[in-house]
PDB file of N, CA and C in Angstrom:
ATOM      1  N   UNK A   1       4.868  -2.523 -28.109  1.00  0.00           N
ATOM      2  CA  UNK A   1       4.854  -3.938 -27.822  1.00  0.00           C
ATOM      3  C   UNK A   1       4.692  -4.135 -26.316  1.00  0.00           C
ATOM      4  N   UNK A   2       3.661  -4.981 -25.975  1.00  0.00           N
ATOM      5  CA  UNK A   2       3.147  -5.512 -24.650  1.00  0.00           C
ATOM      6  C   UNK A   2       4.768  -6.224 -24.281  1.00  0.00           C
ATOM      7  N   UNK A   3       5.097  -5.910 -23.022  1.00  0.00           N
ATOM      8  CA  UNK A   3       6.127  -6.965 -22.331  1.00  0.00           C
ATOM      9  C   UNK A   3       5.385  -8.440 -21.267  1.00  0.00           C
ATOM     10  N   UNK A   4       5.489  -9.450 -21.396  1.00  0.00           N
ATOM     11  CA  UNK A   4       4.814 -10.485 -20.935  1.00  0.00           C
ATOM     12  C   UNK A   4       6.012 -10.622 -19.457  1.00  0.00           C
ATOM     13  N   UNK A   5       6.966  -9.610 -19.190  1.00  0.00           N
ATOM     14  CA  UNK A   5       7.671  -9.396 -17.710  1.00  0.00           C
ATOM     15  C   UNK A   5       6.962  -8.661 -16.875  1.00  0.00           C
ATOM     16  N   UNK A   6       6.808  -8.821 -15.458  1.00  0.00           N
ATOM     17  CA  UNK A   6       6.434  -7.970 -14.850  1.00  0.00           C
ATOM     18  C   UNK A   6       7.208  -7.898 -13.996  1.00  0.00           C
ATOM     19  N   UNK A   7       7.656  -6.422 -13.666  1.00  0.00           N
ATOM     20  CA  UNK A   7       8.737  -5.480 -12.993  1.00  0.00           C
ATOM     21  C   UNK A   7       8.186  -5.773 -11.693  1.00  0.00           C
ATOM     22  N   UNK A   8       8.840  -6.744 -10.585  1.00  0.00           N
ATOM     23  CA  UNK A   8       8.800  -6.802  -9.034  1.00  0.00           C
ATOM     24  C   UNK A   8       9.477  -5.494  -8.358  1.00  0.00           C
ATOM     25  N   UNK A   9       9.171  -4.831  -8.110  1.00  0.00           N
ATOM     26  CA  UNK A   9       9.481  -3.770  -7.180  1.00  0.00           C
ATOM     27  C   UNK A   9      10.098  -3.869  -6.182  1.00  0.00           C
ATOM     28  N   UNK A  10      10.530  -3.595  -4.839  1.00  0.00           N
ATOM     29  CA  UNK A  10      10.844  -3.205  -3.645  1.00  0.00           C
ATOM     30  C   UNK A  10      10.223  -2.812  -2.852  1.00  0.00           C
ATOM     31  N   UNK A  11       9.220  -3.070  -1.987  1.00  0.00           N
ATOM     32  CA  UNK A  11       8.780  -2.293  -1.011  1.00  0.00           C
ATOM     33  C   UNK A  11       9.201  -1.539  -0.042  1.00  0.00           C
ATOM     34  N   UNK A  12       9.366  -0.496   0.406  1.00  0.00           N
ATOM     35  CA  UNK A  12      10.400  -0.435   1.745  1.00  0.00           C
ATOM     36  C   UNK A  12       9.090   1.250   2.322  1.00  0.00           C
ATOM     37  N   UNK A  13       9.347   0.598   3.600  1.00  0.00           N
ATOM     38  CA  UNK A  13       8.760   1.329   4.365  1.00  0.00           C
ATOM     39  C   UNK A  13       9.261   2.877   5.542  1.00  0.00           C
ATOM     40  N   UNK A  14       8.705   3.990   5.453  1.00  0.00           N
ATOM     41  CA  UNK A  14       9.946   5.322   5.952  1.00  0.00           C
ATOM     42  C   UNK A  14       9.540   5.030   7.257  1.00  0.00           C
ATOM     43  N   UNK A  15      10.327   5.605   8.104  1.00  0.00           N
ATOM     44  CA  UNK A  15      10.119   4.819   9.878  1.00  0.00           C
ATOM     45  C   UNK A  15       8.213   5.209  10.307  1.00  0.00           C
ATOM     46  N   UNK A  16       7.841   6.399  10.051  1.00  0.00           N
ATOM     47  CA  UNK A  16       6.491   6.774  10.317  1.00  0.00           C
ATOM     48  C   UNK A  16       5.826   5.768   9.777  1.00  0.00           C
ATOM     49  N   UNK A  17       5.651   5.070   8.654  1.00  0.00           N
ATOM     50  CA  UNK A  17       4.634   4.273   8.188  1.00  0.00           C
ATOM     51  C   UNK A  17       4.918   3.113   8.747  1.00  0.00           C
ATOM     52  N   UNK A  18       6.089   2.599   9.008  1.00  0.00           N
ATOM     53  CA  UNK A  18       6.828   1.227   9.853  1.00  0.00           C
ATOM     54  C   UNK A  18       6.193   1.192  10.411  1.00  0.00           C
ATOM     55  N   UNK A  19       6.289   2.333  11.570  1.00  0.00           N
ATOM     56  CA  UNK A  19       5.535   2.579  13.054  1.00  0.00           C
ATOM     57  C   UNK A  19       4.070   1.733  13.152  1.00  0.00           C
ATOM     58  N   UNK A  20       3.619   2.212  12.205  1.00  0.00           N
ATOM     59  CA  UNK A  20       2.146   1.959  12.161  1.00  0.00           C
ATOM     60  C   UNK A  20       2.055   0.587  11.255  1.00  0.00           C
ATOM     61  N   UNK A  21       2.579   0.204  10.915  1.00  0.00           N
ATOM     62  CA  UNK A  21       2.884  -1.588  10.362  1.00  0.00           C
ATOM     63  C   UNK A  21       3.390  -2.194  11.505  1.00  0.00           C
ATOM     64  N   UNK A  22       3.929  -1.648  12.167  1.00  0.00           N
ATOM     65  CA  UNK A  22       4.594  -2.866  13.545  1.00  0.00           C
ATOM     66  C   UNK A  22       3.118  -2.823  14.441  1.00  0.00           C
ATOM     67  N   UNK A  23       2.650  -1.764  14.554  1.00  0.00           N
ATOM     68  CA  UNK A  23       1.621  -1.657  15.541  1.00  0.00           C
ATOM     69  C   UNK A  23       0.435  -2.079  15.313  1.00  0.00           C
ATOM     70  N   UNK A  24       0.380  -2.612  13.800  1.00  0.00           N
ATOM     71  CA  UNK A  24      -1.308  -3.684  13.659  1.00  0.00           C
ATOM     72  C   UNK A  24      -0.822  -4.844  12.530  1.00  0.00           C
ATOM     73  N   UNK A  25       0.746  -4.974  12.409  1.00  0.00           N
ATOM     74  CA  UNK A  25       0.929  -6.451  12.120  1.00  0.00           C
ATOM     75  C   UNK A  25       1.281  -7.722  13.692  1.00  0.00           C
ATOM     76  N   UNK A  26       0.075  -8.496  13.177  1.00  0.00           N
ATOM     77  CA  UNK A  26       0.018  -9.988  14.031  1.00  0.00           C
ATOM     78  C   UNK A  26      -0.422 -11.037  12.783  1.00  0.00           C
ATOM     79  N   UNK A  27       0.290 -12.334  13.029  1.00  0.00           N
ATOM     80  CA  UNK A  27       0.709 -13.215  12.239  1.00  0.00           C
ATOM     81  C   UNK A  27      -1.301 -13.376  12.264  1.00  0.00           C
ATOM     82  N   UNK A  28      -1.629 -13.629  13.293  1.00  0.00           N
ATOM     83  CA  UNK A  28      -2.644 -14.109  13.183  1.00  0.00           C
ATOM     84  C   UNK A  28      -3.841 -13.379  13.456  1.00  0.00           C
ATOM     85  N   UNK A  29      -3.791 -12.253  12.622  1.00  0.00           N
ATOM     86  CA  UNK A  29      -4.983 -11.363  11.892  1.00  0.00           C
ATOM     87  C   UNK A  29      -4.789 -10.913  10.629  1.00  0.00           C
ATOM     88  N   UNK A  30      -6.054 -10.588  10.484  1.00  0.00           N
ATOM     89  CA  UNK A  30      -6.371 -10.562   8.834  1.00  0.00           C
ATOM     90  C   UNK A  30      -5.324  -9.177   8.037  1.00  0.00           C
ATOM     91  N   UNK A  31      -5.253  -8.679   9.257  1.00  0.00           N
ATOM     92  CA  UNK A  31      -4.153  -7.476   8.349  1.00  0.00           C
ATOM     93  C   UNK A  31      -3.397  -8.178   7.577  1.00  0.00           C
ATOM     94  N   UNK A  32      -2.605  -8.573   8.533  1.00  0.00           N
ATOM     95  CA  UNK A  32      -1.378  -9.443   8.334  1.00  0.00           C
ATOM     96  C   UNK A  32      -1.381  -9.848   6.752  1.00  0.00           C
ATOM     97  N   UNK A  33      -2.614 -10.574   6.086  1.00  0.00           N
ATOM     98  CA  UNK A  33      -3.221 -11.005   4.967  1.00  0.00           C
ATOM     99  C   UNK A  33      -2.924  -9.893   4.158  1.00  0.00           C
ATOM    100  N   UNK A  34      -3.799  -8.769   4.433  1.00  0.00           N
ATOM    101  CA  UNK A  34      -3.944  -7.611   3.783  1.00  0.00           C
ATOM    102  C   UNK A  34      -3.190  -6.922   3.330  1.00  0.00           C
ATOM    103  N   UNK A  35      -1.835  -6.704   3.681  1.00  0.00           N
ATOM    104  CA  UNK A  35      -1.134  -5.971   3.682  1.00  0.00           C
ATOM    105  C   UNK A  35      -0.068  -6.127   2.650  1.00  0.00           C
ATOM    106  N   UNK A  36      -0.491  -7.865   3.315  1.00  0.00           N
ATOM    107  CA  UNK A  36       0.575  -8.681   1.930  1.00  0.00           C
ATOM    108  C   UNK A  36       0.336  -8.613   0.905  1.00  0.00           C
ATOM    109  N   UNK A  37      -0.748  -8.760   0.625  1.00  0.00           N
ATOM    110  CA  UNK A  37      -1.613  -9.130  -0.878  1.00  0.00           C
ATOM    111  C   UNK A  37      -1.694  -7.173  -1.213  1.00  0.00           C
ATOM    112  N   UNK A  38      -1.712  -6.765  -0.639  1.00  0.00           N
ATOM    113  CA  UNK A  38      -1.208  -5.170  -1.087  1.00  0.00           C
ATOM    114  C   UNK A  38      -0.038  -4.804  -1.588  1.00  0.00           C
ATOM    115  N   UNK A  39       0.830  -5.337  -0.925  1.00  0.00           N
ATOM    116  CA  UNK A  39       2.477  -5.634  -1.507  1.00  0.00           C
ATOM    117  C   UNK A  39       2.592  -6.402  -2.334  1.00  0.00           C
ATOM    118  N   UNK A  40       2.067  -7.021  -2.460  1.00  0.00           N
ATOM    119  CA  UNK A  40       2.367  -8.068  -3.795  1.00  0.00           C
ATOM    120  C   UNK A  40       1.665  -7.392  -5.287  1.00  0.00           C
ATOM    121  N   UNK A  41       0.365  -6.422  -4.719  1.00  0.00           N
ATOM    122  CA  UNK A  41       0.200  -5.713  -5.423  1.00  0.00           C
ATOM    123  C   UNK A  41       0.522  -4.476  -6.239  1.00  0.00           C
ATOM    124  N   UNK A  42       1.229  -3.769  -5.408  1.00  0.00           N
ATOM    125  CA  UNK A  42       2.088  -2.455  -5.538  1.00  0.00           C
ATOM    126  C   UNK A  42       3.373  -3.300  -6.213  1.00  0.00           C
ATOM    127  N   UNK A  43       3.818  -4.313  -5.913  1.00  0.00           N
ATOM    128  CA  UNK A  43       5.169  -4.059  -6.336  1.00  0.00           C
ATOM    129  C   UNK A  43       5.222  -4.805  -7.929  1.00  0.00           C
ATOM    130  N   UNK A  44       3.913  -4.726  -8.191  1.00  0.00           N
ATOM    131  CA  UNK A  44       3.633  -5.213  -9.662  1.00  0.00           C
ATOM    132  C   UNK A  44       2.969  -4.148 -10.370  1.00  0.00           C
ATOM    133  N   UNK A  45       1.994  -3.264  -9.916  1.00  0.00           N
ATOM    134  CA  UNK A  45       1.255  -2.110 -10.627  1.00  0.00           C
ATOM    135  C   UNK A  45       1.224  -1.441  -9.817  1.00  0.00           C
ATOM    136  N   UNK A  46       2.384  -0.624  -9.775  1.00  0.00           N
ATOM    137  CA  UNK A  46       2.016   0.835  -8.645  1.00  0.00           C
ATOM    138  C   UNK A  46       1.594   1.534  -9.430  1.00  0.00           C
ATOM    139  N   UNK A  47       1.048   1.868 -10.276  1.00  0.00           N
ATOM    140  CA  UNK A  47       0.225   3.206 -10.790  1.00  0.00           C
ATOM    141  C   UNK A  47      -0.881   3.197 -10.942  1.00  0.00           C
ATOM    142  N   UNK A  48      -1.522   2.145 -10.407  1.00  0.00           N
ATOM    143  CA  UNK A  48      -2.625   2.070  -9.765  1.00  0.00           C
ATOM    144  C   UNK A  48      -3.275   3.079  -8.996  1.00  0.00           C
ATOM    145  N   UNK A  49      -2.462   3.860  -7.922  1.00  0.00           N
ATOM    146  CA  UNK A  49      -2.700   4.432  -7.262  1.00  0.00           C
ATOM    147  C   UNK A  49      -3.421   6.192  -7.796  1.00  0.00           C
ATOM    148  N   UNK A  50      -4.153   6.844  -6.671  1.00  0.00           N
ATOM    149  CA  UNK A  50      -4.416   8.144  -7.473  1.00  0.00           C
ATOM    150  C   UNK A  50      -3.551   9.170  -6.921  1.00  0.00           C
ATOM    151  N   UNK A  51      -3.277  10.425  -7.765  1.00  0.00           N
ATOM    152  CA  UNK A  51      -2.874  11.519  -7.276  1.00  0.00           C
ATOM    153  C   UNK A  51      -3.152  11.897  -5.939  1.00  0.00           C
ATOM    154  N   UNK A  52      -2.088  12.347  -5.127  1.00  0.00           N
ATOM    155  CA  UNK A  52      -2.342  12.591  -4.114  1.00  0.00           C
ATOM    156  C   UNK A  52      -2.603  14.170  -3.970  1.00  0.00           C
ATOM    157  N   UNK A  53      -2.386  15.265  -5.059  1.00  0.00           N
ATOM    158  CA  UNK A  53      -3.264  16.303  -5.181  1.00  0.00           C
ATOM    159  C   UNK A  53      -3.977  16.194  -6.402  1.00  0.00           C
ATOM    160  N   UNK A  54      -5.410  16.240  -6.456  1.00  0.00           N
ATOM    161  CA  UNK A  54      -5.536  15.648  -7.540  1.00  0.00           C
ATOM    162  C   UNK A  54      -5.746  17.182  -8.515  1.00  0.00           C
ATOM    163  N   UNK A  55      -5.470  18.205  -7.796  1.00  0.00           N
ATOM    164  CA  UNK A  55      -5.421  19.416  -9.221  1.00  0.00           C
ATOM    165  C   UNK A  55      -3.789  19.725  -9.578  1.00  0.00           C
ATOM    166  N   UNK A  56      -2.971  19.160  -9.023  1.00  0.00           N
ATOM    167  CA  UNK A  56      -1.635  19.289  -9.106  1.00  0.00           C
ATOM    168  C   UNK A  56      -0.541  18.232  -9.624  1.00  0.00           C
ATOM    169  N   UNK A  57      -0.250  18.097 -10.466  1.00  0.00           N
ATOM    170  CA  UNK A  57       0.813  16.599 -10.937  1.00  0.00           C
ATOM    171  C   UNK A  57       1.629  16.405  -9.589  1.00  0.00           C
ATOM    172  N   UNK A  58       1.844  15.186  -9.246  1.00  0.00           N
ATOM    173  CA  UNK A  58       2.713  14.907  -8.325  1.00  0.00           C
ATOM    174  C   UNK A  58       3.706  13.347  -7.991  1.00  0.00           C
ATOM    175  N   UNK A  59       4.285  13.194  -7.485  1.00  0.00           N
ATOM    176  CA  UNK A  59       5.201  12.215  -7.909  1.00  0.00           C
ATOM    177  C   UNK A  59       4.341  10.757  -6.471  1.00  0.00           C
ATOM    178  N   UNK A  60       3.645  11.631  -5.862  1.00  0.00           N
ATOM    179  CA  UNK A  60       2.867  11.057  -4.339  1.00  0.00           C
ATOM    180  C   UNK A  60       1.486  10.419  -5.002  1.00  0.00           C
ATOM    181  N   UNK A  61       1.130   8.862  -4.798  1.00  0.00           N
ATOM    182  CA  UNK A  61       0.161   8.250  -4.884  1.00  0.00           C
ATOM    183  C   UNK A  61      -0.474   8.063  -3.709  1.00  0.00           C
ATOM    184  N   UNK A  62      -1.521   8.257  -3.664  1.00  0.00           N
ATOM    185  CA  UNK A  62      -2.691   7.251  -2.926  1.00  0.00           C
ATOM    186  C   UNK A  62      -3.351   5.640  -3.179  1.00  0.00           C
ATOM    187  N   UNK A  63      -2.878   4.917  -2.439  1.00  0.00           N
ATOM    188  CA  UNK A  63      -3.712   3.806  -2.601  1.00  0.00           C
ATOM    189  C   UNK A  63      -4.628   3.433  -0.986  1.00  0.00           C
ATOM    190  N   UNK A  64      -5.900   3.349  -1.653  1.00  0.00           N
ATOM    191  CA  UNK A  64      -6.780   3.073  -0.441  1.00  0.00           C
ATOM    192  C   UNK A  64      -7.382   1.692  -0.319  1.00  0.00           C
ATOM    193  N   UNK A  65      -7.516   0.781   0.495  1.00  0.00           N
ATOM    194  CA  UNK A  65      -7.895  -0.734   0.245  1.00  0.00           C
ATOM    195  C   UNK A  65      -9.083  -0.519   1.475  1.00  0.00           C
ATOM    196  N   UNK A  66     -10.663  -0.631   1.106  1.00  0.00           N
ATOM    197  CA  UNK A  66     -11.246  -0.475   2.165  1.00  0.00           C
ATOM    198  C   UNK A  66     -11.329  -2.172   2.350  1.00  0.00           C
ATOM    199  N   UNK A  67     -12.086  -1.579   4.063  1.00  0.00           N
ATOM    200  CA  UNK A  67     -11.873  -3.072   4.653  1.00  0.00           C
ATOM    201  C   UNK A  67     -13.569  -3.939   4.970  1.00  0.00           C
ATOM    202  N   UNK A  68     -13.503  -4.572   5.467  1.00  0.00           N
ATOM    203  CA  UNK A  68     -15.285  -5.301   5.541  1.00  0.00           C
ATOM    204  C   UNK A  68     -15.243  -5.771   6.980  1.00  0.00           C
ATOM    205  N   UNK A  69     -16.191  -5.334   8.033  1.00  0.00           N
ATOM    206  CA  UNK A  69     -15.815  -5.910   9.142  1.00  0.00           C
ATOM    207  C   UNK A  69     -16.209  -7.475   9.179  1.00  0.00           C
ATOM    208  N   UNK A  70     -16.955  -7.805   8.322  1.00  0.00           N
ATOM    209  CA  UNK A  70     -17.410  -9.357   8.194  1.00  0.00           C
ATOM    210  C   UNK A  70     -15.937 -10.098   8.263  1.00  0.00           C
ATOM    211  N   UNK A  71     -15.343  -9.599   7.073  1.00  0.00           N
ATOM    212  CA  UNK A  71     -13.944 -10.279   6.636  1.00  0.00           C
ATOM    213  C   UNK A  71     -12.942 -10.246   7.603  1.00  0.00           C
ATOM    214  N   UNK A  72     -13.051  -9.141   8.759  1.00  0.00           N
ATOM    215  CA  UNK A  72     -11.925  -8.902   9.907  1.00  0.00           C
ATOM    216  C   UNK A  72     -11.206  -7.834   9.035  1.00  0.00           C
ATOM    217  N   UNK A  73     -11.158  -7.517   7.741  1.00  0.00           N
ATOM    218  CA  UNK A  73     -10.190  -6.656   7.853  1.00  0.00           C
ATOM    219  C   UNK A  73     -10.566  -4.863   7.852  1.00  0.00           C
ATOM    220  N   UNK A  74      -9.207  -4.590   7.481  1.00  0.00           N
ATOM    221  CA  UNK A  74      -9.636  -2.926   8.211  1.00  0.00           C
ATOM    222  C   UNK A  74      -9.271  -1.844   6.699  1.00  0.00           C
ATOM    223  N   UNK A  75      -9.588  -0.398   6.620  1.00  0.00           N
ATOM    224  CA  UNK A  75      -9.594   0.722   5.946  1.00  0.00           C
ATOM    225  C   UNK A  75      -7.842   0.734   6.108  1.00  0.00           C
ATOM    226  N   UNK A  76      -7.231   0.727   4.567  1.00  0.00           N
ATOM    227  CA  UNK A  76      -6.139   0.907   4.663  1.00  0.00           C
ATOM    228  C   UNK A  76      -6.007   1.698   3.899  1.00  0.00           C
ATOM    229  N   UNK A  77      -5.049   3.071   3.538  1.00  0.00           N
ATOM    230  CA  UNK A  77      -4.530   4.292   3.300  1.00  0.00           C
ATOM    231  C   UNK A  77      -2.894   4.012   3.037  1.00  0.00           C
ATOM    232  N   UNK A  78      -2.475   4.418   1.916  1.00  0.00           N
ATOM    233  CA  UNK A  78      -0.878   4.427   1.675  1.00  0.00           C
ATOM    234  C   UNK A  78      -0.725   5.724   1.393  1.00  0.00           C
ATOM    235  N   UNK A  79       0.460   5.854   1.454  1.00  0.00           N
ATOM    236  CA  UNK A  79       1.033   7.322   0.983  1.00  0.00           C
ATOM    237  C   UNK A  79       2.056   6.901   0.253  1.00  0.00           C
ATOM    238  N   UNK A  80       2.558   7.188  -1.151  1.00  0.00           N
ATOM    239  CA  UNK A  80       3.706   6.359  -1.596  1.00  0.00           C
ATOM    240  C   UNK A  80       4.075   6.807  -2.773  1.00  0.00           C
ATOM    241  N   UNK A  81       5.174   6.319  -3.396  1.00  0.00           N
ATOM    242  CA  UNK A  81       5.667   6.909  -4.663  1.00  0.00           C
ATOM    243  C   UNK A  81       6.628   5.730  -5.213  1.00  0.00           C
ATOM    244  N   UNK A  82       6.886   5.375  -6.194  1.00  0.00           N
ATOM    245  CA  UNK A  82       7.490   4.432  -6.889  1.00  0.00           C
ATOM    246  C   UNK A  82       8.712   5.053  -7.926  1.00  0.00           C
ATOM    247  N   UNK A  83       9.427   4.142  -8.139  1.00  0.00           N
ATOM    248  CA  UNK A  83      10.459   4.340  -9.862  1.00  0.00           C
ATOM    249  C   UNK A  83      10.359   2.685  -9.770  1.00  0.00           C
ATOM    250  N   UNK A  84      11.622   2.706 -10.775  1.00  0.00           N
ATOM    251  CA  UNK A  84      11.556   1.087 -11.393  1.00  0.00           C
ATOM    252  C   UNK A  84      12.113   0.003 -10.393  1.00  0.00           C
ATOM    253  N   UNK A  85      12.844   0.232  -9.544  1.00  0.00           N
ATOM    254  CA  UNK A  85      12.957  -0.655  -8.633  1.00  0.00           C
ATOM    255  C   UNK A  85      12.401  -0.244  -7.538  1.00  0.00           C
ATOM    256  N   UNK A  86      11.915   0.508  -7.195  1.00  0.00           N
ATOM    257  CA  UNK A  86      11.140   0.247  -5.494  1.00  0.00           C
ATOM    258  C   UNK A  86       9.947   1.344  -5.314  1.00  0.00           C
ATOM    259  N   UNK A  87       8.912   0.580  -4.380  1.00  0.00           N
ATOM    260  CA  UNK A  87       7.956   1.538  -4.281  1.00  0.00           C
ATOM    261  C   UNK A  87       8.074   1.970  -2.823  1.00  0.00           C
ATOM    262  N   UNK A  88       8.242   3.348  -2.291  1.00  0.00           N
ATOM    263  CA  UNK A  88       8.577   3.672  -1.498  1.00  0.00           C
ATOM    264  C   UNK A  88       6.895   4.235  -0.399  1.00  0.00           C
ATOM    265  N   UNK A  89       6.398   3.398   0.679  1.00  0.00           N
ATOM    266  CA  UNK A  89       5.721   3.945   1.717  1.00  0.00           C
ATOM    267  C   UNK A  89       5.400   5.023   2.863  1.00  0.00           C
ATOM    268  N   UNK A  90       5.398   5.993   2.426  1.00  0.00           N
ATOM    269  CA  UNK A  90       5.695   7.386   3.118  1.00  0.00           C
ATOM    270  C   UNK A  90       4.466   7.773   4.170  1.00  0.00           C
ATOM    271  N   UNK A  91       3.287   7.398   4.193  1.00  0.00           N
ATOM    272  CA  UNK A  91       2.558   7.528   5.061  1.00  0.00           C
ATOM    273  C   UNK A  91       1.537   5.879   5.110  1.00  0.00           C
ATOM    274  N   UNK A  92       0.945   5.871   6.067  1.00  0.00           N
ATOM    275  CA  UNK A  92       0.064   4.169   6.573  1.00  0.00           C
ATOM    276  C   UNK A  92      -0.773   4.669   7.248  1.00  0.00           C
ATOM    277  N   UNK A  93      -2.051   4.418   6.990  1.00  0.00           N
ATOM    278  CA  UNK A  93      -3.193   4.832   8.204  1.00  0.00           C
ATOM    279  C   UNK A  93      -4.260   3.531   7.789  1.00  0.00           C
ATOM    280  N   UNK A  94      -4.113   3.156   9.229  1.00  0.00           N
ATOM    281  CA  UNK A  94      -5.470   1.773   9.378  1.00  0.00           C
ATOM    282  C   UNK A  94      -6.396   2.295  10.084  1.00  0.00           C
ATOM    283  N   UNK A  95      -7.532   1.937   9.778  1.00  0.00           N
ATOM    284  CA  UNK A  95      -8.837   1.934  10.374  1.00  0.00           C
ATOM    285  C   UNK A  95      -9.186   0.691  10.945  1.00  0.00           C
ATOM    286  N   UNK A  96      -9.786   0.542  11.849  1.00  0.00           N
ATOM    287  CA  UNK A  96     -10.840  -0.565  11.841  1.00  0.00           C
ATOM    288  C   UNK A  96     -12.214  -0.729  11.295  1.00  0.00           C
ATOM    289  N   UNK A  97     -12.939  -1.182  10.746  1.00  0.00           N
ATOM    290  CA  UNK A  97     -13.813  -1.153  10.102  1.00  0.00           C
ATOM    291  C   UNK A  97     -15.028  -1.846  11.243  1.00  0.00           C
ATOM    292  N   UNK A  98     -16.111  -0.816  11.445  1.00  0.00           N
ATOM    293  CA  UNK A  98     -17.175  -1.251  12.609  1.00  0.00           C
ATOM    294  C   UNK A  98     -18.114  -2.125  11.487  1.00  0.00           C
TER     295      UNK A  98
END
C-alpha cells in the first residue's frame, strides 16, 4: 500500500560541507535558490541519489544538480547518506558554471 505521507527529513550539514555552504551562500544569488529547492528535495526523496561506489553497496549517495550559466546557477555535488529522520551532508562541492 502507497502511503499518501511524505517523510520530511532533517538536513544537517558535517562542518567540511558547512564550510563550503557558508562560503557560496548569499541571500541574493541564485545558489541561495538552489540549494534550497535541493533540500526540500532530499528531505522528501533521498534515494534519489546514486551509489557513491557504484561496484560496491554503500550506505554514501551522490546527488549531482548541474547548473546553467544563463540561469546564474552553479554544478552542485553532495556527498550524503540518509535514515528516517535525517539526511546527513558529508561532502559539498560547487562549481561555477562558465
Amino acid at each position: 500500500m502507497t502511503s499518501l505521507w511524505v517523510t520530511l527529513r532533517t538536513i544537517a550539514y558535517e562542518k567540511n560541507a558547512q564550510d563550503v555552504l557558508d562560503q557560496f551562500t548569499d541571500p541574493h544569488d541564485r545558489f541561495h535558490d538552489q540549494i534550497m529547492g535541493i533540500e526540500w528535495f532530499l528531505a522528501r526523496t533521498p534515494s534519489v541519489g546514486i551509489p557513491a561506489q557504484k561496484d560496491e553497496p554503500t550506505d554514501f549517495l551522490l546527488y549531482v544538480s548541474k547548473g546553467d550559466s544563463m540561469a546564474g546557477t552553479k554544478d552542485i555535488w553532495l556527498l550524503y547518506s540518509y535514515d528516517d529522520g535525517n539526511v546527513t551532508v558529508y561532502g559539498l562541492n560547487v562549481v561555477p558554471v562558465e
